[in-house]
C-alpha atoms as a PDB file:
ATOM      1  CA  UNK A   1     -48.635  77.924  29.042  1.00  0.00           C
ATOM      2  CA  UNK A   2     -49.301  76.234  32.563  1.00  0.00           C
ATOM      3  CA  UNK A   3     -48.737  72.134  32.564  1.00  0.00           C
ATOM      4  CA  UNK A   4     -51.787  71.473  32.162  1.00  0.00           C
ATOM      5  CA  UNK A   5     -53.913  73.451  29.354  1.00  0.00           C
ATOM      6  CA  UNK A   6     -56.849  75.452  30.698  1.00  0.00           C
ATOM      7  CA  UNK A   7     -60.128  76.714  28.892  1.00  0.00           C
ATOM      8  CA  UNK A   8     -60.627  80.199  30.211  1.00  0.00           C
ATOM      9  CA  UNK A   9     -64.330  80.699  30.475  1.00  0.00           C
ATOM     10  CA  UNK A  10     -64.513  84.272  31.176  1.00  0.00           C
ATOM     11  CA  UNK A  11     -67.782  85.593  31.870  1.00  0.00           C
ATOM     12  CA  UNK A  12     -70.076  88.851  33.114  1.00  0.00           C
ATOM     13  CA  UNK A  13     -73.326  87.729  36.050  1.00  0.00           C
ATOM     14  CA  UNK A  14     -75.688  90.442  37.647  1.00  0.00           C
ATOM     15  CA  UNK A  15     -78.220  87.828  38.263  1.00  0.00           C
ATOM     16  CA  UNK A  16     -76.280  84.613  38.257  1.00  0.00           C
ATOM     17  CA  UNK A  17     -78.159  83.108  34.879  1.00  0.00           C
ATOM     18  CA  UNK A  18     -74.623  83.573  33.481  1.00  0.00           C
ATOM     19  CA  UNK A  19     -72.524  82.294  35.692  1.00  0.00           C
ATOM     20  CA  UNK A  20     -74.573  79.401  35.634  1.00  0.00           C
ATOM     21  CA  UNK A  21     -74.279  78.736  32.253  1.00  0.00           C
ATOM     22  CA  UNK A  22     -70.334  79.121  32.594  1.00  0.00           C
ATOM     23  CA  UNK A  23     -70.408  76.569  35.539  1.00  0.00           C
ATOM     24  CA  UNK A  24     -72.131  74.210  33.019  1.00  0.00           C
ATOM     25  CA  UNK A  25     -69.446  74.769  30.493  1.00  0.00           C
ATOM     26  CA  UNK A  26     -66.559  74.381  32.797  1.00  0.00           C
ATOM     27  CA  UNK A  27     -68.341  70.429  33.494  1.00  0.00           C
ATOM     28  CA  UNK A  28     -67.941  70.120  29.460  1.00  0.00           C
ATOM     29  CA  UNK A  29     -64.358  70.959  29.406  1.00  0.00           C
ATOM     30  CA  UNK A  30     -63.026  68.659  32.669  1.00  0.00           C
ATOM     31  CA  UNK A  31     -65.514  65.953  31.560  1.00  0.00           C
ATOM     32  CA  UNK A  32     -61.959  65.421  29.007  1.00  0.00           C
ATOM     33  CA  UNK A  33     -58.806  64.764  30.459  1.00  0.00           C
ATOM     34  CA  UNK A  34     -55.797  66.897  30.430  1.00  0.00           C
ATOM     35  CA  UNK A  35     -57.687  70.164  30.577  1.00  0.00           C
ATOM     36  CA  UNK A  36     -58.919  71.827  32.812  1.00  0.00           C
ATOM     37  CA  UNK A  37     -61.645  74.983  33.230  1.00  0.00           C
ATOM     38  CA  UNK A  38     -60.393  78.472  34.911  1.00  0.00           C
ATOM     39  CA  UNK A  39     -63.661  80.526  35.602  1.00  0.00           C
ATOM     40  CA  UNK A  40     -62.893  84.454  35.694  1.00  0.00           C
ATOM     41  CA  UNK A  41     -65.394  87.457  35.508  1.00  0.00           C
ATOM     42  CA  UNK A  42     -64.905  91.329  35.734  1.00  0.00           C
ATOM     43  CA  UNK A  43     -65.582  93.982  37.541  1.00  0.00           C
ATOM     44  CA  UNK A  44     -68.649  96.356  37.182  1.00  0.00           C
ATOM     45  CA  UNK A  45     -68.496  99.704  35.452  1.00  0.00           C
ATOM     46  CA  UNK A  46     -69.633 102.728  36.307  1.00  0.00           C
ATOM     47  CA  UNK A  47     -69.854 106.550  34.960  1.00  0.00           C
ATOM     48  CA  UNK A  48     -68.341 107.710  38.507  1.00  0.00           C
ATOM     49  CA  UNK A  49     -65.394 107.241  39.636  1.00  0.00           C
ATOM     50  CA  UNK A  50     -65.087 104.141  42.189  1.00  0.00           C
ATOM     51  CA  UNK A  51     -62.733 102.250  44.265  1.00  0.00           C
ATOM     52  CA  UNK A  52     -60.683  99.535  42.797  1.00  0.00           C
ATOM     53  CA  UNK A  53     -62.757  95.937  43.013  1.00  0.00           C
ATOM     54  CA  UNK A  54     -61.262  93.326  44.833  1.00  0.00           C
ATOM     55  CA  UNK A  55     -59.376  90.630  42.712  1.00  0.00           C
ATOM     56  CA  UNK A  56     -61.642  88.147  44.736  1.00  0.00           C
ATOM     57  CA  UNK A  57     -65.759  88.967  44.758  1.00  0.00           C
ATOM     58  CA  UNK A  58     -67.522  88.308  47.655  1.00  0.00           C
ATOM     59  CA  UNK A  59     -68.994  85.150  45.907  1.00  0.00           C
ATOM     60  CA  UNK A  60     -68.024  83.658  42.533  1.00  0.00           C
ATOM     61  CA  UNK A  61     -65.084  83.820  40.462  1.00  0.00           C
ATOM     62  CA  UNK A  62     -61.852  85.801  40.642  1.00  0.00           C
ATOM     63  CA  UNK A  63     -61.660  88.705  38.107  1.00  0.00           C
ATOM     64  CA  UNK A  64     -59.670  88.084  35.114  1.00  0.00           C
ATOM     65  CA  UNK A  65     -56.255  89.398  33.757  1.00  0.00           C
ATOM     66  CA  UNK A  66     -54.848  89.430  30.489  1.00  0.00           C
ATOM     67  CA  UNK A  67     -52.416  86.672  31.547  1.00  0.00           C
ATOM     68  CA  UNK A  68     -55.396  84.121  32.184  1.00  0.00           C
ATOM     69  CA  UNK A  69     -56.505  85.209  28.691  1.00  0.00           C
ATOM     70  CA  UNK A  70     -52.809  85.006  26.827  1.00  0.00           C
ATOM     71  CA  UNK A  71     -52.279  81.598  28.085  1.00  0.00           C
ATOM     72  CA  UNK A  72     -55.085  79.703  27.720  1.00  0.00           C
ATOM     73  CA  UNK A  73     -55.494  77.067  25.437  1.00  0.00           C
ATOM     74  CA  UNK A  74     -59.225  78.040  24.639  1.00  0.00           C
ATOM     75  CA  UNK A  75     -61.906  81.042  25.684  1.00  0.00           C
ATOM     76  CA  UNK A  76     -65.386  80.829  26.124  1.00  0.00           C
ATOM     77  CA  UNK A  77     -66.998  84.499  27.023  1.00  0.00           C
ATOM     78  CA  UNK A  78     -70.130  84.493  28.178  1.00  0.00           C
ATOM     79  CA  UNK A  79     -72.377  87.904  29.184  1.00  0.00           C
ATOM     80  CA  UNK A  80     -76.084  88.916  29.760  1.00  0.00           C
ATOM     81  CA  UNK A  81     -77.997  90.898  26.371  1.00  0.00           C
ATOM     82  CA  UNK A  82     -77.777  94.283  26.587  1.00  0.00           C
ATOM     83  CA  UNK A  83     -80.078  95.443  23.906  1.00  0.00           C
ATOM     84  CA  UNK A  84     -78.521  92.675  21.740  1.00  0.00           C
ATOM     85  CA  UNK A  85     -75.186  93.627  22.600  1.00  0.00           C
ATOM     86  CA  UNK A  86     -72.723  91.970  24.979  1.00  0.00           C
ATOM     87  CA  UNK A  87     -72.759  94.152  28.983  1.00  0.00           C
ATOM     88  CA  UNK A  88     -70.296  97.083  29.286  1.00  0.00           C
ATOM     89  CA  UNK A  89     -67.854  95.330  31.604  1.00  0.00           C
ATOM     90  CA  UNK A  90     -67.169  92.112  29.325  1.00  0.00           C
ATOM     91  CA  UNK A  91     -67.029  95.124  26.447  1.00  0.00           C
ATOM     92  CA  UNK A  92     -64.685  97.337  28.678  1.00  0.00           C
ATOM     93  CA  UNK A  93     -61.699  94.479  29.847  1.00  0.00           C
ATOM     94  CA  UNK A  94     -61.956  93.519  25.743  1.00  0.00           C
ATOM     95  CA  UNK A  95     -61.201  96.437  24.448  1.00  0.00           C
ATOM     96  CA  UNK A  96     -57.584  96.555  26.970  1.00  0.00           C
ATOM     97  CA  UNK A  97     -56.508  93.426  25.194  1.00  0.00           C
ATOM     98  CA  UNK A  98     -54.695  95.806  22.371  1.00  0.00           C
ATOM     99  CA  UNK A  99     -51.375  94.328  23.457  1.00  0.00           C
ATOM    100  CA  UNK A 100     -52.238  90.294  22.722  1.00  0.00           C
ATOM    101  CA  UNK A 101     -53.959  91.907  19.335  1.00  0.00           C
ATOM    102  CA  UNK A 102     -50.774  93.332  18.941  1.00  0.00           C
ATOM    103  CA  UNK A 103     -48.660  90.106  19.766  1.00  0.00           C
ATOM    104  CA  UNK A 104     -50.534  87.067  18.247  1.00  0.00           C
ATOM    105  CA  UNK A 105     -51.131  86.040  21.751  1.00  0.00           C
ATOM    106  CA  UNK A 106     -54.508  84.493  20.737  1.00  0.00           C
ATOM    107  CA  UNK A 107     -53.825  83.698  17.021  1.00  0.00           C
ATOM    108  CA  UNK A 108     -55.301  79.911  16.485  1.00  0.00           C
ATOM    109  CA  UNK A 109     -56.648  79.350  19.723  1.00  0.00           C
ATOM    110  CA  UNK A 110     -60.483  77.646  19.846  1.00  0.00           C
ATOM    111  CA  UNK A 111     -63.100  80.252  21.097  1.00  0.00           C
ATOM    112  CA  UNK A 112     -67.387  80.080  21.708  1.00  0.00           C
ATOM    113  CA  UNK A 113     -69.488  82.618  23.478  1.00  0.00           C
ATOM    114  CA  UNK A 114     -72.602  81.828  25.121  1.00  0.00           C
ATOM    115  CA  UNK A 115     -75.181  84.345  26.510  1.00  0.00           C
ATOM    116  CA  UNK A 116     -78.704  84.521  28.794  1.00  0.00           C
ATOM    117  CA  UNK A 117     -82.015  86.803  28.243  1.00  0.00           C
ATOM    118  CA  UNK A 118     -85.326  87.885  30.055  1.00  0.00           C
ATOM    119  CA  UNK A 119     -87.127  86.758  27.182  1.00  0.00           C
ATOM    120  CA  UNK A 120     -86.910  84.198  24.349  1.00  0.00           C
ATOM    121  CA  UNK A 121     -86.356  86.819  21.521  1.00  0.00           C
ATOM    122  CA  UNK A 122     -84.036  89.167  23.173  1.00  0.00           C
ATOM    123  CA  UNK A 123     -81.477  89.608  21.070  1.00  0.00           C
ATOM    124  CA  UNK A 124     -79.850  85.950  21.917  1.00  0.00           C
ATOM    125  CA  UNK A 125     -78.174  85.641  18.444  1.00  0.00           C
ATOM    126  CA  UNK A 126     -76.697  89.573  17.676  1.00  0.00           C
ATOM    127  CA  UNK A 127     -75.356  89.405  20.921  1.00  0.00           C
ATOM    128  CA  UNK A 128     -73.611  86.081  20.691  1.00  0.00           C
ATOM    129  CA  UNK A 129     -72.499  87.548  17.291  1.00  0.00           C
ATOM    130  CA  UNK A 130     -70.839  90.951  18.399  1.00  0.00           C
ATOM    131  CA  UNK A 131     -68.834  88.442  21.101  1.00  0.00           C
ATOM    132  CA  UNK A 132     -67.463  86.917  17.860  1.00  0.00           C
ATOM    133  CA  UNK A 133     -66.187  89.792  16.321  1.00  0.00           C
ATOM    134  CA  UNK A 134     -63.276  90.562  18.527  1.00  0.00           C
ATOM    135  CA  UNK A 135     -62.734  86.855  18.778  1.00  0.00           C
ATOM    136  CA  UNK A 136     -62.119  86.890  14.785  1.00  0.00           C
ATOM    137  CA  UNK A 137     -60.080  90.189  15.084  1.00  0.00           C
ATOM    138  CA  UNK A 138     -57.513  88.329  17.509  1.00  0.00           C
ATOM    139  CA  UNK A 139     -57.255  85.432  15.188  1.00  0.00           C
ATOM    140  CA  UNK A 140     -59.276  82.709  17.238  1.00  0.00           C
ATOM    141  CA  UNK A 141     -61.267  79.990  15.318  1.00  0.00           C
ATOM    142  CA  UNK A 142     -64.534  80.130  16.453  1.00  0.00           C
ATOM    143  CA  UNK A 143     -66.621  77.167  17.909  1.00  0.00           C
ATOM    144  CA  UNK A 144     -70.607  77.262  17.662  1.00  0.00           C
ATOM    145  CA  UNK A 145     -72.750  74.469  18.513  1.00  0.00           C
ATOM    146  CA  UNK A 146     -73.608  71.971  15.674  1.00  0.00           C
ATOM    147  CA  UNK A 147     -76.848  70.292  14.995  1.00  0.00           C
ATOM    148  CA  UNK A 148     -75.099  67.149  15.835  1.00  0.00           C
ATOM    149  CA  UNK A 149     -76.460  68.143  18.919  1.00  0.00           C
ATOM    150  CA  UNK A 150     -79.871  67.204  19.262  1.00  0.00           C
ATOM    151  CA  UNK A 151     -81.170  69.604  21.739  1.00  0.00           C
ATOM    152  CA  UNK A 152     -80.428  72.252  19.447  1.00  0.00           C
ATOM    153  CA  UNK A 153     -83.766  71.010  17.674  1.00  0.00           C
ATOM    154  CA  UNK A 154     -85.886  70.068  20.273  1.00  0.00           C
ATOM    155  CA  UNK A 155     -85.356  72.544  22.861  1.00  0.00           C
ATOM    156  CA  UNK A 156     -88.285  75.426  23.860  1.00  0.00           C
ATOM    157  CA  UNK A 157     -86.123  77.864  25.230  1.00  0.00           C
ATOM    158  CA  UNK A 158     -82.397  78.761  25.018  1.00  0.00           C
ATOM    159  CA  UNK A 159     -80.233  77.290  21.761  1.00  0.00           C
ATOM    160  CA  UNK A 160     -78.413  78.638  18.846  1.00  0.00           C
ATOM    161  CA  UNK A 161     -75.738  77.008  16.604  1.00  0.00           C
ATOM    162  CA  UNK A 162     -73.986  80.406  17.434  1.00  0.00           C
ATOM    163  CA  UNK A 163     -73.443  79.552  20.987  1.00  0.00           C
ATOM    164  CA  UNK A 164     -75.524  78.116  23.933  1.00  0.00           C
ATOM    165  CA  UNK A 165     -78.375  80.503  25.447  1.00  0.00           C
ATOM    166  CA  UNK A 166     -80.545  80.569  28.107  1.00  0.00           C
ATOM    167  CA  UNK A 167     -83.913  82.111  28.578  1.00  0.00           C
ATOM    168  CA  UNK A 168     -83.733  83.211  32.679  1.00  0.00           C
ATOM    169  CA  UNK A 169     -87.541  85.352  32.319  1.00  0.00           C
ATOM    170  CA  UNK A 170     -88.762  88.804  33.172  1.00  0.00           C
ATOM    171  CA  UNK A 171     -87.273  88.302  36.558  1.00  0.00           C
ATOM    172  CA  UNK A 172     -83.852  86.597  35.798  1.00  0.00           C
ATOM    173  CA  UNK A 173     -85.221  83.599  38.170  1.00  0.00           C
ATOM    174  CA  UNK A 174     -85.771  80.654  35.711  1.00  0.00           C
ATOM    175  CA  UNK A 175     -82.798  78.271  36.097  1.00  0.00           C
ATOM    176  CA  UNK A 176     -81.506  76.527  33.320  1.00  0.00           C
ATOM    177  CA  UNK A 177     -83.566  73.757  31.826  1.00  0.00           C
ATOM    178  CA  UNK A 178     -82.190  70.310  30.830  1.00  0.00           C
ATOM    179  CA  UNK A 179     -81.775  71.358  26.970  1.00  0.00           C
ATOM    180  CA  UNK A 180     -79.964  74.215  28.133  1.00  0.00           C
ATOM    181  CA  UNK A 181     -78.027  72.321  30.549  1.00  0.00           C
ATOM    182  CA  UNK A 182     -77.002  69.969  28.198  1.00  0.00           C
ATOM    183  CA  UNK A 183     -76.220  72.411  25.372  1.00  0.00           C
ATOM    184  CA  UNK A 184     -73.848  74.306  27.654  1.00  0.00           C
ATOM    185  CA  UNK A 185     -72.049  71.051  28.836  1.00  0.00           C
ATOM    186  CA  UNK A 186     -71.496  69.998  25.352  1.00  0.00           C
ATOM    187  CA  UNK A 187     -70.380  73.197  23.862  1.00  0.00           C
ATOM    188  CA  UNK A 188     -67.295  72.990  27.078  1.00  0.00           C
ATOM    189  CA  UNK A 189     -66.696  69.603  25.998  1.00  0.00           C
ATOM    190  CA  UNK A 190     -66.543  70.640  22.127  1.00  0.00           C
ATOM    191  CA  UNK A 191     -64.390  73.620  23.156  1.00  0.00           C
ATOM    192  CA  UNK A 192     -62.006  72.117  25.454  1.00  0.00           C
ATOM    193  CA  UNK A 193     -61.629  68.717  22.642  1.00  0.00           C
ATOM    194  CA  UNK A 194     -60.789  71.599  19.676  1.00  0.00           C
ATOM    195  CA  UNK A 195     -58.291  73.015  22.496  1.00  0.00           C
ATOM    196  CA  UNK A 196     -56.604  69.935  22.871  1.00  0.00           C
ATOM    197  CA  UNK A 197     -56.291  68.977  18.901  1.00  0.00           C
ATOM    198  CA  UNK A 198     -54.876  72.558  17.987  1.00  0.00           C
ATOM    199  CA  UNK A 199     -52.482  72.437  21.120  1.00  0.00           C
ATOM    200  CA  UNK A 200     -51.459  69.297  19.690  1.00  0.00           C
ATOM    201  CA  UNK A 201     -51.305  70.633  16.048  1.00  0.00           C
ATOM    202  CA  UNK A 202     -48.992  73.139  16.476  1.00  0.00           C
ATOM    203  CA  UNK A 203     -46.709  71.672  19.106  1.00  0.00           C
ATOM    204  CA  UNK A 204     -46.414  68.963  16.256  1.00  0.00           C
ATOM    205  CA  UNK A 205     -45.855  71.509  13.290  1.00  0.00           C
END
């Protein structure tokens, strides 16, 4: 791993709701010290064929790797619903991470997922639950968000203990609200302080 340990908070945008949820979760995880957030997203897919993405978008994050993902100290993957499944890119670079399956790469490491809909029951909870699965099948220990967190029970919108959520409406303009805010921030800052312990933990074994 780099000198200092990094949360990799790997995520999928069309409309930016997303990305704004992982921007909120990358302020959890440097709110501690000695970690630090690495934002990556992917590339579109498409039935045709099409030219090669740049590493860089135009705006927002570099696309990810597998080595950003085999060295981190923690993962939070974040996508848009797609009929209460995770989008087809975030799907697609998954399934090529056979060979850290295949190694242990990501055996013990501290993972969440967090997600954003149109509409406040669209499919917020299956989707942040397929994210898990593959998470569980490469060993990770899984982070929700506990009740300890207030907003969890008072917000009107986005919330789940399965993950933070965000409602963005019919036209994917509604920005986050301060529950959501907050829920997002915390879950970084729970992620990043499990990172840290279980760094520690084995190091110390």
């Amino acid at each position: 791993m780099s000198a200092q340990p990094y949360v990799l908070i790997l995520y999928y945008s069309r409309q930016g709701a997303t990305r704004a949820m992982a921007e909120r979760i990358a302020a959890g995880v440097e709110s501690l010290r000695g970690i630090e957030a690495r934002l990556r997203t992917v590339p579109p897919v498409s039935p045709t064929c099409e030219a090669v993405d740049p590493e860089i978008p135009a705006e927002g994050a570099i696309h990810a790797d597998l080595d950003d993902l085999r060295n981190c100290a923690g993962l939070a993957l974040g996508s848009p619903t797609r009929f209460g499944n995770m989008a087809a890119p975030l799907k697609y670079f998954i399934d090529t991470t056979s060979e850290l399956w295949l190694g242990g790469a990501l055996v013990d490491r501290p993972a969440t997922a967090f997600t954003s809909t149109s509409s406040l029951h669209g499919g917020q909870e299956t989707t942040l639950i397929s994210m898990l699965l593959p998470l569980l099948h490469h060993g990770m220990v899984y982070a929700g968000l506990p009740y300890s967190e207030v907003e969890l029970t008072r917000t009107q919108s986005g919330g789940t203990p399965y993950g933070a959520s965000h409602v963005a409406g019919t036209r994917s303009d509604r920005p986050l609200d301060d529950h959501e805010r907050q829920l997002a921030f915390a879950q970084g800052q729970r992620l990043a302080r499990l990172a840290l312990t279980l760094q520690q933990a084995g190091e110390n074994a």
